[in-house]
C-alpha atoms as a PDB file:
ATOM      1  CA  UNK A   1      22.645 -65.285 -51.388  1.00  0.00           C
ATOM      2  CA  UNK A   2      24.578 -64.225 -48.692  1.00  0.00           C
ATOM      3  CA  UNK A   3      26.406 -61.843 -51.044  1.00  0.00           C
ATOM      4  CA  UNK A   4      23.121 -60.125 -51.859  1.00  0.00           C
ATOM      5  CA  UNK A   5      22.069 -59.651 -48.999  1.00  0.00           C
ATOM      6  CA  UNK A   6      25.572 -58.107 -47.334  1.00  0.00           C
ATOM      7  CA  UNK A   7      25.243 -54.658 -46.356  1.00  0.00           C
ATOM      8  CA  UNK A   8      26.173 -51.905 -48.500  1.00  0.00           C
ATOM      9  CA  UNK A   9      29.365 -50.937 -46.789  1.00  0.00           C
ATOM     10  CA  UNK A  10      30.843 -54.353 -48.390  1.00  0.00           C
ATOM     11  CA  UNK A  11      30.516 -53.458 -51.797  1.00  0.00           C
ATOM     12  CA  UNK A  12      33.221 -53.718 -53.863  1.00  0.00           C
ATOM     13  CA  UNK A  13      33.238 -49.705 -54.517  1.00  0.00           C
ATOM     14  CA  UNK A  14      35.053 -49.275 -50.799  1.00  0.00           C
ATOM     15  CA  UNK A  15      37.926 -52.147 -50.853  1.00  0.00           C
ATOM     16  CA  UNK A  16      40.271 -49.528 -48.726  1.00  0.00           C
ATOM     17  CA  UNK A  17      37.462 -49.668 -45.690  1.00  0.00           C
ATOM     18  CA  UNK A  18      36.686 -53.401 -46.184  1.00  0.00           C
ATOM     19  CA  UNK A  19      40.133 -54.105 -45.386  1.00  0.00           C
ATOM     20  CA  UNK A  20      39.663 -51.611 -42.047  1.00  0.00           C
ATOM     21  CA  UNK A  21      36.241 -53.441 -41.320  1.00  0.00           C
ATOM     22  CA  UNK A  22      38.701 -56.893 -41.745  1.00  0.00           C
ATOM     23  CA  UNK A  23      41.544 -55.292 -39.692  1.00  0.00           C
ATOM     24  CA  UNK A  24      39.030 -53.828 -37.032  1.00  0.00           C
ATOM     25  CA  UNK A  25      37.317 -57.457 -36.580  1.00  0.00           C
ATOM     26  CA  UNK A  26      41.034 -58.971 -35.308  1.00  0.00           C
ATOM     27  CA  UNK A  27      41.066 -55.921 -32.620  1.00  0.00           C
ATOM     28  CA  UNK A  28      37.952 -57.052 -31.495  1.00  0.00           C
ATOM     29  CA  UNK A  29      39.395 -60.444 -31.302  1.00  0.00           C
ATOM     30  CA  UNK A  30      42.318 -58.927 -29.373  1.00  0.00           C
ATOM     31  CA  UNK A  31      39.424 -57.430 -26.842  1.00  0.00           C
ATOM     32  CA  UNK A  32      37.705 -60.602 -26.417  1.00  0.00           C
ATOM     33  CA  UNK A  33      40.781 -63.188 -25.831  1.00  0.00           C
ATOM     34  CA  UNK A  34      41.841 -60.218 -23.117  1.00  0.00           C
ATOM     35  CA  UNK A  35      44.935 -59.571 -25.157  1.00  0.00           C
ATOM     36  CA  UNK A  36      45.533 -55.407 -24.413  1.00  0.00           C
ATOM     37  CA  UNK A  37      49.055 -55.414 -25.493  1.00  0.00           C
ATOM     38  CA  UNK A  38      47.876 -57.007 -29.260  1.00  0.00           C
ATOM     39  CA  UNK A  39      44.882 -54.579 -29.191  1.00  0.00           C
ATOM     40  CA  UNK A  40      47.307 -51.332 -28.531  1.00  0.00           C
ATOM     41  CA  UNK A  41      49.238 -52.438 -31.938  1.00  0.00           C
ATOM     42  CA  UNK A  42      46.655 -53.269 -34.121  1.00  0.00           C
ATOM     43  CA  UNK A  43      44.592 -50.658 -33.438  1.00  0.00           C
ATOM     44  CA  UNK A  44      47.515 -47.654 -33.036  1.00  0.00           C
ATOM     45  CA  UNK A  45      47.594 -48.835 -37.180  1.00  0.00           C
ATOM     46  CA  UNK A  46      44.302 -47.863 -38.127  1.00  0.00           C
ATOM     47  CA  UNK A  47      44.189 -44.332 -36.840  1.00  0.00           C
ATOM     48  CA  UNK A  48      45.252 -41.445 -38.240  1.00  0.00           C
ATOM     49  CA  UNK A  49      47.762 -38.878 -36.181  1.00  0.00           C
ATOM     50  CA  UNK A  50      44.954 -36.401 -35.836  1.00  0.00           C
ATOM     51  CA  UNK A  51      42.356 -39.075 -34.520  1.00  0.00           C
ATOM     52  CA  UNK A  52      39.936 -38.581 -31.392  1.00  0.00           C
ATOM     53  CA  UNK A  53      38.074 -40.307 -29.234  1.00  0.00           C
ATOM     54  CA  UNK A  54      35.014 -38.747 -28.153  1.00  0.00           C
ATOM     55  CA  UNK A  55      32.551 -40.578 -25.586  1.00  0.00           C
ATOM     56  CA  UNK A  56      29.841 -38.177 -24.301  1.00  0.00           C
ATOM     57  CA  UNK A  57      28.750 -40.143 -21.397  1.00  0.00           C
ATOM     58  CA  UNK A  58      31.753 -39.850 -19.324  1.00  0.00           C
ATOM     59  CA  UNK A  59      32.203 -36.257 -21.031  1.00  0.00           C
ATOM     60  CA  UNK A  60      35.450 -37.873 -22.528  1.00  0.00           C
ATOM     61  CA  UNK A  61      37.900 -36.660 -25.640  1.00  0.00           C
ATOM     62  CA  UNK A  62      41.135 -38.265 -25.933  1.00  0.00           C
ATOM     63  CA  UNK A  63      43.490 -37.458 -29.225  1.00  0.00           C
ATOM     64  CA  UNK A  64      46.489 -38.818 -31.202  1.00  0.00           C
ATOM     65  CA  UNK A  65      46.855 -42.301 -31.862  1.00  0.00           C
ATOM     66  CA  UNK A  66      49.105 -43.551 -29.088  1.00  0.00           C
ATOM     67  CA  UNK A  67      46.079 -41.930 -26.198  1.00  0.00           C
ATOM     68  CA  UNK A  68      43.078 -43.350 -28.304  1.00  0.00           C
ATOM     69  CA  UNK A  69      45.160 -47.022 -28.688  1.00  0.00           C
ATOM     70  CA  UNK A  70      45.985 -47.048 -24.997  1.00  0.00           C
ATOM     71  CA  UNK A  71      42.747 -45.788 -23.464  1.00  0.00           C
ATOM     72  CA  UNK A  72      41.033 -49.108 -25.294  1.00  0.00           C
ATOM     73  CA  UNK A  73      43.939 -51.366 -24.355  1.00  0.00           C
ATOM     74  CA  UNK A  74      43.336 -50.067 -21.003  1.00  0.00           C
ATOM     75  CA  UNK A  75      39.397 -50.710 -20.662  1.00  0.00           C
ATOM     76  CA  UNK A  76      40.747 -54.575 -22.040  1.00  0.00           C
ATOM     77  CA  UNK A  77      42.958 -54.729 -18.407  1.00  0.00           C
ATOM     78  CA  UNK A  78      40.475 -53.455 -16.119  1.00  0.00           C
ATOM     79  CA  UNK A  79      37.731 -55.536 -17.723  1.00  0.00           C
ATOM     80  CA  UNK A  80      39.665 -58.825 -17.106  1.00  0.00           C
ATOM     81  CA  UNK A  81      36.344 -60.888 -18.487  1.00  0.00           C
ATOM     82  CA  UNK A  82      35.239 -58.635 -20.794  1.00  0.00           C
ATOM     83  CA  UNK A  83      32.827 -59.900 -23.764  1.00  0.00           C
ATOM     84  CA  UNK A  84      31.743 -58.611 -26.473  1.00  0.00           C
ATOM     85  CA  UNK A  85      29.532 -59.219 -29.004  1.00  0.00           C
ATOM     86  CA  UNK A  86      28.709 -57.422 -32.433  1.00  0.00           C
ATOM     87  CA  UNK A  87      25.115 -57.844 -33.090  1.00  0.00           C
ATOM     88  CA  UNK A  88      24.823 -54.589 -35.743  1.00  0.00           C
ATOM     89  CA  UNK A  89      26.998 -52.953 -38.508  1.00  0.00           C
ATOM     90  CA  UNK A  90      26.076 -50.757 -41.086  1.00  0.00           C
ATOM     91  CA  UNK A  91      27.555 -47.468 -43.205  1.00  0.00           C
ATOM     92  CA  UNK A  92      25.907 -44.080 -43.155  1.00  0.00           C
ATOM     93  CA  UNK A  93      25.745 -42.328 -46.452  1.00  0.00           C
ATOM     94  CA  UNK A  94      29.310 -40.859 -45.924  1.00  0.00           C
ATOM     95  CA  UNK A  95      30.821 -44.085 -45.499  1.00  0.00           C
ATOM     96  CA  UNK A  96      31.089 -43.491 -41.666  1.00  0.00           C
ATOM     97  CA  UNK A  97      31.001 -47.417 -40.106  1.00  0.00           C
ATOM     98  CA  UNK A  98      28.544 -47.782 -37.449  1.00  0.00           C
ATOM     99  CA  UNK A  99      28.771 -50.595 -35.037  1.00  0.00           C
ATOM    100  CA  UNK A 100      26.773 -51.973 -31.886  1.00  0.00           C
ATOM    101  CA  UNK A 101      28.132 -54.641 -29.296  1.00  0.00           C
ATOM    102  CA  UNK A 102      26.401 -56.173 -26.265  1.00  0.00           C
ATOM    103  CA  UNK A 103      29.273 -56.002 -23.746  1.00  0.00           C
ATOM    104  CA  UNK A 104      29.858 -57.182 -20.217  1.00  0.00           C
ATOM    105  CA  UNK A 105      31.891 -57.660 -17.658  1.00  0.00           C
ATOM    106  CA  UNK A 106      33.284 -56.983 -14.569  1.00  0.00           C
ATOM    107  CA  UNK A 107      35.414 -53.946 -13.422  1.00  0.00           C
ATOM    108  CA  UNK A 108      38.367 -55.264 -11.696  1.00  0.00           C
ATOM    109  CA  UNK A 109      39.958 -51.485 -11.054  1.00  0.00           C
ATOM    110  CA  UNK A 110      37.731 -48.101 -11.565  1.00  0.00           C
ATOM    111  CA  UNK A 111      37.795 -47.066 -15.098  1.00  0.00           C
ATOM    112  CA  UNK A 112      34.427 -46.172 -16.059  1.00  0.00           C
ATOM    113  CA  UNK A 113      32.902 -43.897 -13.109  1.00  0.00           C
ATOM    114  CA  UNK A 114      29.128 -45.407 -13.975  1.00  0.00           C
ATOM    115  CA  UNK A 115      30.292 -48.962 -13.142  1.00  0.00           C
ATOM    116  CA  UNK A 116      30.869 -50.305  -9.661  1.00  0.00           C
ATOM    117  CA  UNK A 117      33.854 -52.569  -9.062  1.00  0.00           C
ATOM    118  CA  UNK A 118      34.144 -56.189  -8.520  1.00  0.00           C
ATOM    119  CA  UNK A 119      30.166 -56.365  -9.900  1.00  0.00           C
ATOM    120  CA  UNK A 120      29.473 -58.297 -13.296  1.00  0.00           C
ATOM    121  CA  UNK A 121      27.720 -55.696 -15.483  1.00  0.00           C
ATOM    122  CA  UNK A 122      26.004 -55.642 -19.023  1.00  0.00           C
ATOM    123  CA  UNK A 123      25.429 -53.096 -21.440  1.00  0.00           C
ATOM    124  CA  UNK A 124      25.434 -51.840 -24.825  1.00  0.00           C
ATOM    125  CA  UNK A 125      28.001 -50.013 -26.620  1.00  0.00           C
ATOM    126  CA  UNK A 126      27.330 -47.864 -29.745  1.00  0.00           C
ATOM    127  CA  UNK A 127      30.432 -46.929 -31.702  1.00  0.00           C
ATOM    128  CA  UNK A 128      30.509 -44.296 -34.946  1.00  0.00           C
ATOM    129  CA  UNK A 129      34.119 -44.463 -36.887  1.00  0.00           C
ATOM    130  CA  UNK A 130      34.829 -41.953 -39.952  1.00  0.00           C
ATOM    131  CA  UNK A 131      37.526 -42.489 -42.160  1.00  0.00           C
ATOM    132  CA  UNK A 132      39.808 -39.908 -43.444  1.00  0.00           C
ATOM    133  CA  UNK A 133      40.755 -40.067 -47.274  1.00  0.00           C
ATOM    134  CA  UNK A 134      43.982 -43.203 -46.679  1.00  0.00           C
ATOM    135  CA  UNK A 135      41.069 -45.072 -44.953  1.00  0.00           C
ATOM    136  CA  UNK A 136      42.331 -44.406 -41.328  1.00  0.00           C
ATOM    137  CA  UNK A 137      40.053 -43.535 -38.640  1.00  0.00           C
ATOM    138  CA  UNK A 138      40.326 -40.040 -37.498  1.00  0.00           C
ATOM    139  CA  UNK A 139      36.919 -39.559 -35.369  1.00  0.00           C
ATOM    140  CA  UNK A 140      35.596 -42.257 -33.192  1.00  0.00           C
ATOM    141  CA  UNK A 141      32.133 -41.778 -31.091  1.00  0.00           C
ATOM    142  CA  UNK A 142      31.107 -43.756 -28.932  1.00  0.00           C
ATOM    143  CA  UNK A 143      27.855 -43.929 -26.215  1.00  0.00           C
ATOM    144  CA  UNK A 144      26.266 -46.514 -23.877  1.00  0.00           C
ATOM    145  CA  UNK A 145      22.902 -47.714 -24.124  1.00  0.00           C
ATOM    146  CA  UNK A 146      20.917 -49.843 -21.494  1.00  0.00           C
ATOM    147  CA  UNK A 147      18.420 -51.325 -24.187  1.00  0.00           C
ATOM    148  CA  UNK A 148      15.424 -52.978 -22.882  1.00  0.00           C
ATOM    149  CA  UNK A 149      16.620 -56.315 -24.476  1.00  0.00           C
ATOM    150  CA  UNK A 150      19.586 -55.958 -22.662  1.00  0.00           C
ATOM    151  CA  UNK A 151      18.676 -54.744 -19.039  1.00  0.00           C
ATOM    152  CA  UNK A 152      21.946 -54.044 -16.950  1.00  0.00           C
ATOM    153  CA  UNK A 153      21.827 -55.855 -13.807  1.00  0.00           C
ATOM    154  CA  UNK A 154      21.379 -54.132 -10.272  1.00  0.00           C
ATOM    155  CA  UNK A 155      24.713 -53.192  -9.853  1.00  0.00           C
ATOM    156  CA  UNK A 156      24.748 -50.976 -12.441  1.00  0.00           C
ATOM    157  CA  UNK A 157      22.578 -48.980 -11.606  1.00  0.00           C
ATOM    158  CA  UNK A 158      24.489 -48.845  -7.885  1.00  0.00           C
ATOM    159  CA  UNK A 159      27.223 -47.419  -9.848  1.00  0.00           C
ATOM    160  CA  UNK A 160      25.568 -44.865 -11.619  1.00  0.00           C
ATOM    161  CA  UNK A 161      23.975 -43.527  -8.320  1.00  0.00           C
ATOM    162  CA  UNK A 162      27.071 -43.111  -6.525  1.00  0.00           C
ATOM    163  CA  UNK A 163      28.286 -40.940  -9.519  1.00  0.00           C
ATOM    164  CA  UNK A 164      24.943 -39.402 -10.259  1.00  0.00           C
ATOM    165  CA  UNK A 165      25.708 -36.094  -9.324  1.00  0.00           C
ATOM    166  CA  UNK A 166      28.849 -35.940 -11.250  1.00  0.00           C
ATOM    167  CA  UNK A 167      27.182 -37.107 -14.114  1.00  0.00           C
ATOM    168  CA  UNK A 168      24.846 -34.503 -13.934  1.00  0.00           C
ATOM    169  CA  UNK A 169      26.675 -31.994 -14.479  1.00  0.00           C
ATOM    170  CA  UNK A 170      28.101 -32.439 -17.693  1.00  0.00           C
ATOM    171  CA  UNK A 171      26.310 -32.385 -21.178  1.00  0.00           C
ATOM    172  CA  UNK A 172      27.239 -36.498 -21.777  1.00  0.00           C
ATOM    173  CA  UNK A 173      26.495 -37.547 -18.460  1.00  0.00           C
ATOM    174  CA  UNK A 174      22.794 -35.334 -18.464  1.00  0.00           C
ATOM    175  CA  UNK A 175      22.344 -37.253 -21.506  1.00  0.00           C
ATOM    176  CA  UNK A 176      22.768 -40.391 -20.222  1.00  0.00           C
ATOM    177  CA  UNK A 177      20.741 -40.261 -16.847  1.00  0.00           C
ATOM    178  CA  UNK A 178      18.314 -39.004 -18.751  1.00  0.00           C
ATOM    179  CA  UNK A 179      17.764 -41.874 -21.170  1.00  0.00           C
ATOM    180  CA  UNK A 180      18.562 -44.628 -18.206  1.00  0.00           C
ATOM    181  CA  UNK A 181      15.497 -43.097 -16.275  1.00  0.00           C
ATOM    182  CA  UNK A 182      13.210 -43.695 -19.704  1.00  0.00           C
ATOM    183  CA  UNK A 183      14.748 -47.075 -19.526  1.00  0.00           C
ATOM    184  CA  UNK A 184      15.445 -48.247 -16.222  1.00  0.00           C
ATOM    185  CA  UNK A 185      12.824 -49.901 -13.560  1.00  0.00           C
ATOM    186  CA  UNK A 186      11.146 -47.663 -10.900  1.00  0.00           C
ATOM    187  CA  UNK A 187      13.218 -49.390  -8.479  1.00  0.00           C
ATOM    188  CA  UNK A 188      16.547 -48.370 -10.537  1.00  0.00           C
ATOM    189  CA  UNK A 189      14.963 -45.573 -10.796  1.00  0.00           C
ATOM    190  CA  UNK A 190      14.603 -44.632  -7.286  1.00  0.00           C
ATOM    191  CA  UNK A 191      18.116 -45.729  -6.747  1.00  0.00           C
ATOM    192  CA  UNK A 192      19.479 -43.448  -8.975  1.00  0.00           C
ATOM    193  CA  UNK A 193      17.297 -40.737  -6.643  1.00  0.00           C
ATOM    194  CA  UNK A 194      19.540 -41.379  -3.645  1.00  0.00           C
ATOM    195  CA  UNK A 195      22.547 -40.168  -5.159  1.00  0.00           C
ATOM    196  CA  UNK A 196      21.119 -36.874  -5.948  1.00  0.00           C
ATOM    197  CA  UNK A 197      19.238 -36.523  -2.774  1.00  0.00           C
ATOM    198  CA  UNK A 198      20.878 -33.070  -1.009  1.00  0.00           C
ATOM    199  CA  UNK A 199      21.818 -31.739  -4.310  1.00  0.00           C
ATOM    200  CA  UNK A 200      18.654 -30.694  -5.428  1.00  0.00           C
ATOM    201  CA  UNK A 201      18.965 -27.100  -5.156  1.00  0.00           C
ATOM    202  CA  UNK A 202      22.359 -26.850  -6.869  1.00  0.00           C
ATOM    203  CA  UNK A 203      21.490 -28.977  -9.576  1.00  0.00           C
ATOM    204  CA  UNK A 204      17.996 -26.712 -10.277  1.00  0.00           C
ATOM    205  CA  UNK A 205      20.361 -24.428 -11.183  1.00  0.00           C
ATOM    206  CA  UNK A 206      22.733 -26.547 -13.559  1.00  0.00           C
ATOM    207  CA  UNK A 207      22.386 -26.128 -17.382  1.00  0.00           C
ATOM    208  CA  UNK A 208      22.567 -29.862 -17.308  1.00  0.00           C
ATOM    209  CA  UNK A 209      21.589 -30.969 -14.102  1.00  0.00           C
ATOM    210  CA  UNK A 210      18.131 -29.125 -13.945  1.00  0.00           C
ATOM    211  CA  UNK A 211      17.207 -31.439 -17.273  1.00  0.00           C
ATOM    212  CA  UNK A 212      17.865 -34.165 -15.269  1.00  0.00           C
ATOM    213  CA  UNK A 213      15.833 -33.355 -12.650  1.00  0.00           C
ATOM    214  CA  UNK A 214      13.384 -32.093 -15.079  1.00  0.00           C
ATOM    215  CA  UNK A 215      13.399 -36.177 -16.524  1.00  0.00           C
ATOM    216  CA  UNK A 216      13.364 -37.719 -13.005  1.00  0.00           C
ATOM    217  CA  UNK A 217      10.354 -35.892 -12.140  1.00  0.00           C
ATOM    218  CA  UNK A 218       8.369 -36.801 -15.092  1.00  0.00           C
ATOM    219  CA  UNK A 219       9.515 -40.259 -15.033  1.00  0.00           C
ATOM    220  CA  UNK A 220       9.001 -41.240 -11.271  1.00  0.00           C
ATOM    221  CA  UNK A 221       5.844 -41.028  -9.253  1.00  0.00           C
ATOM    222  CA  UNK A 222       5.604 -37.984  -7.039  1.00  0.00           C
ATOM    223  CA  UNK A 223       6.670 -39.207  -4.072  1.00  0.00           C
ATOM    224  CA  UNK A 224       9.894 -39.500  -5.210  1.00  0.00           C
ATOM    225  CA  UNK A 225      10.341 -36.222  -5.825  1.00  0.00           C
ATOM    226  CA  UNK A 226       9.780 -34.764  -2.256  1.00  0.00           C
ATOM    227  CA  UNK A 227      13.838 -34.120  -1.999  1.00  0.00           C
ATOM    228  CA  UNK A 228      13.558 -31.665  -4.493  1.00  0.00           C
ATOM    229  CA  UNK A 229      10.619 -29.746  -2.949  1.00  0.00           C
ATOM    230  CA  UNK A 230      12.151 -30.269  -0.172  1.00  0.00           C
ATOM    231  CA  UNK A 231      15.035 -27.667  -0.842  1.00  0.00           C
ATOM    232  CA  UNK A 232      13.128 -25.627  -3.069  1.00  0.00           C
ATOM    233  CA  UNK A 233      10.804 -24.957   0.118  1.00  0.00           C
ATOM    234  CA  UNK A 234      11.686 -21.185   1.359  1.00  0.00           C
ATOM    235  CA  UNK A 235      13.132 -20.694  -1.647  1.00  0.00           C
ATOM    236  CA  UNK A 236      10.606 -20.911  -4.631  1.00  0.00           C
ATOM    237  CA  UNK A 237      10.499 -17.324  -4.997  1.00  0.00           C
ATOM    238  CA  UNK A 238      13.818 -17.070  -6.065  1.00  0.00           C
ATOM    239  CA  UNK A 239      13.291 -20.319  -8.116  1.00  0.00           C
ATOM    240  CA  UNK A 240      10.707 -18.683 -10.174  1.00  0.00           C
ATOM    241  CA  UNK A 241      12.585 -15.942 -11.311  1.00  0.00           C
ATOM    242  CA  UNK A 242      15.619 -18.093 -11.885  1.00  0.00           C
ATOM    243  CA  UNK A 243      16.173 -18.568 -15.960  1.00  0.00           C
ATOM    244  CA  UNK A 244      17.154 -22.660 -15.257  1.00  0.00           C
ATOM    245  CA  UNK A 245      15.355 -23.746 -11.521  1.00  0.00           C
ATOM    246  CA  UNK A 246      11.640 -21.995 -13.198  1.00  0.00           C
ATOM    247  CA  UNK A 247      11.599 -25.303 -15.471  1.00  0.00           C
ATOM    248  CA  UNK A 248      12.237 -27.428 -12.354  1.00  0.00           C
ATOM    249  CA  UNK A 249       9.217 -25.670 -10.324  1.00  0.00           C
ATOM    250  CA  UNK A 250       7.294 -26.130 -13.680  1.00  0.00           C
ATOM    251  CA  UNK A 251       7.631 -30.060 -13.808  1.00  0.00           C
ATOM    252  CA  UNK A 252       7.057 -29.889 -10.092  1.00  0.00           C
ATOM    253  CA  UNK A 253       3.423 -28.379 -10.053  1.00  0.00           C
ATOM    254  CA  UNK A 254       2.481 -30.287 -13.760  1.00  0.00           C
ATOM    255  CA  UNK A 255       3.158 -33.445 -12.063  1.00  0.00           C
ATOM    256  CA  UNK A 256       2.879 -33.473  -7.626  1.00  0.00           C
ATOM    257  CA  UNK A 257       0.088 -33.054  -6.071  1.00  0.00           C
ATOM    258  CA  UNK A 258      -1.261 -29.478  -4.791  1.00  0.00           C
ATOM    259  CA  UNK A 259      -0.830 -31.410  -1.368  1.00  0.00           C
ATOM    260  CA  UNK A 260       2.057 -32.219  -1.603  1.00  0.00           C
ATOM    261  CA  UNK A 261       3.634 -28.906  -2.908  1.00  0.00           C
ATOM    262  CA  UNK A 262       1.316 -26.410  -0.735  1.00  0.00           C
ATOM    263  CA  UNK A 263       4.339 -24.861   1.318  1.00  0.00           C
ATOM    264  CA  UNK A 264       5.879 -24.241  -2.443  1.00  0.00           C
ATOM    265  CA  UNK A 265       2.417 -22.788  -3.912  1.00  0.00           C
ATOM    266  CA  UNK A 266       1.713 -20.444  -0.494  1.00  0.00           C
ATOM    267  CA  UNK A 267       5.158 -18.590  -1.514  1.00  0.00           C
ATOM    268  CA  UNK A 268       4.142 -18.104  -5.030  1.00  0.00           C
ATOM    269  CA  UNK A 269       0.455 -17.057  -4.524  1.00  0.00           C
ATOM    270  CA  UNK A 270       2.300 -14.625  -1.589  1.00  0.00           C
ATOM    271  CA  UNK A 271       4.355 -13.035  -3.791  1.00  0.00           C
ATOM    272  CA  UNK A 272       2.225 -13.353  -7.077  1.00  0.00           C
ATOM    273  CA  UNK A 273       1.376  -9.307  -7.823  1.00  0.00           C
ATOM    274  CA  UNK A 274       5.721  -9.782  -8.310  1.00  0.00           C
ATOM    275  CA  UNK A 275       6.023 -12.716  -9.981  1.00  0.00           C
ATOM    276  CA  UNK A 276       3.821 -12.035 -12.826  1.00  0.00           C
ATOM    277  CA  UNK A 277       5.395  -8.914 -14.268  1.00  0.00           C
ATOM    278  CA  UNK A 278       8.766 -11.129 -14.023  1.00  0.00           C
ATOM    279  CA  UNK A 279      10.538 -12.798 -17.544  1.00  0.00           C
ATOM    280  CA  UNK A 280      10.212 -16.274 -15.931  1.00  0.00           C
ATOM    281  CA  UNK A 281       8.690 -16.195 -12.930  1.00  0.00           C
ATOM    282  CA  UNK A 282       5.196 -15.171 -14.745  1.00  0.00           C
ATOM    283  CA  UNK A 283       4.826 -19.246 -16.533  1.00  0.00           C
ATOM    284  CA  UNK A 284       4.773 -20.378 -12.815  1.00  0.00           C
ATOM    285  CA  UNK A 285       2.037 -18.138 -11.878  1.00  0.00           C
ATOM    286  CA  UNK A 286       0.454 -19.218 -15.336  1.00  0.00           C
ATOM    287  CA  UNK A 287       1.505 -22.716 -14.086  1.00  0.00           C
ATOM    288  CA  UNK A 288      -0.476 -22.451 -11.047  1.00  0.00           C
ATOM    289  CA  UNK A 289      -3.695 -21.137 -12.524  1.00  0.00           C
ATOM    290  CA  UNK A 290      -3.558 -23.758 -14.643  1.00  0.00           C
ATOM    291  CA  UNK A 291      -2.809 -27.004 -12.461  1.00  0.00           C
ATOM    292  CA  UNK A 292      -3.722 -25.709  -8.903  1.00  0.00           C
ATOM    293  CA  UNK A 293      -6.091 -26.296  -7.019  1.00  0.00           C
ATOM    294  CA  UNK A 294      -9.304 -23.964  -6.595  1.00  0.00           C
ATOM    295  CA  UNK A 295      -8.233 -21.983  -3.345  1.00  0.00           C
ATOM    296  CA  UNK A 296      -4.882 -22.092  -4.834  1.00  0.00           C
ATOM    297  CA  UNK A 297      -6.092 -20.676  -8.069  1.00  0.00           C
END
């Protein structure tokens, strides 16, 4: 029966939260008929006064009940079609309510930085809610996800390239370029290249933007990676011995060519008798014995 085979979170043990799951399905209604002002009401009543928002992707945390209400009322007016669709819900052993939409739409004013304007757009949208003890929410997470079943269209990924390099340099936005490049084309992909291109040299040097190079490297073919040899050329030295660029130059020689990064390799076998007695530099040396080429080696 259907009753059997509801998911746990509707048992009759948890009436307080089935009457939030209830209350939380006519926001969503709100969202979908467009209705912002309805949405800011109804959902200012389910959180409690110490609530936050936290989405990692756009390195956002928003408290209180009034900021949390209005920034959702406010993605509602500057997604004038939006559309969503709950295809998953389920409760984690601590009675936290998890819940995935397939969302579109099209961004009539900039609100999310990854999204272009005026450009139709699809994604997913993972949301984590935990209750406090009067049932009211008081932590809300929330993440994108471009799942394969649900590939975002081109513009998208225009979007996300001409805020690439912000992204990259925060902990929710390194996160997220990082899984679009494991899920995007080659062709997104390369896009997403051109708004780092420049930047490579700075972003070596991030605690979050070197792991995006780091991903962009293993995911793309070589080629594609010539900007950040590029500006690592004359400099590799002092990349080697450099705690967060030695992981870049690591990727770099596990997965180019010795062709293509001969100008990098000359500097390292130049300067090798320093390199190996240094903390980091020395797994680059141990990197080129290992992946260089014979006269290199």
């Amino acid at each position: 029966t259907c009753e059997d085979s509801a998911p746990k979170f509707f048992s009759e043990e948890k009436p307080l939260c089935i009457n939030r799951v209830e209350e939380l399905s006519r926001v969503f209604d709100f969202a979908k008929s467009g209705d912002a002002d309805s949405l800011y009401r109804a959902y200012a009543r389910l959180l409690s006064n110490d609530v936050e928002l936290i989405w990692p992707d756009i390195s956002l945390s928003v408290k209180g009940p009034q900021h949390v209400a209005w920034f959702w009322a406010k993605a509602v007016r500057c997604f004038p079609d939006l559309c969503l669709n709950l295809h998953d819900l389920a409760q984690d052993p601590v009675a936290n309510v998890k819940l995935c939409f397939d969302a579109s739409g099209t961004q009539s004013e900039q609100f999310l930085p990854m999204f272009p304007r005026g450009q139709h757009v699809q994604w997913q949208l993972h949301s984590r809610c935990e209750f406090d003890g009067s049932g009211k929410i008081r932590r809300n997470c929330v993440h994108f996800s471009f799942a394969a079943k649900l590939i975002a269209e081109p513009s998208a990924y225009e979007g996300l390239a001409r805020c690439a390099l912000a992204l990259s340099s925060t902990p929710g936005g390194s996160r997220f370029l990082q899984d679009t490049l494991e899920t995007a084309a080659t062709t997104d992909k390369i896009a997403l290249v051109r708004g780092l291109e420049g930047h490579a040299w700075a972003l070596s040097a991030s605690p979050h933007g070197n792991h995006v190079l780091q991903k962009l490297i293993v995911a793309l073919p070589s080629k594609w990676c010539q900007f950040i040899i590029d500006d690592l050329r004359g400099r590799a030295v002092e990349a080697a011995q450099h705690q967060k660029r030695c992981r870049v130059l690591e990727r770099l020689i596990e997965h180019c060519s010795c062709t293509q990064l001969q100008p990098i390799i000359e500097e390292i076998v130049s300067n090798a008798s320093l390199l190996f007695r240094h903390g980091f530099a020395n797994y680059i040396v141990q990197h080129v014995l290992e992946h260089g080429s014979e006269d290199q080696r």
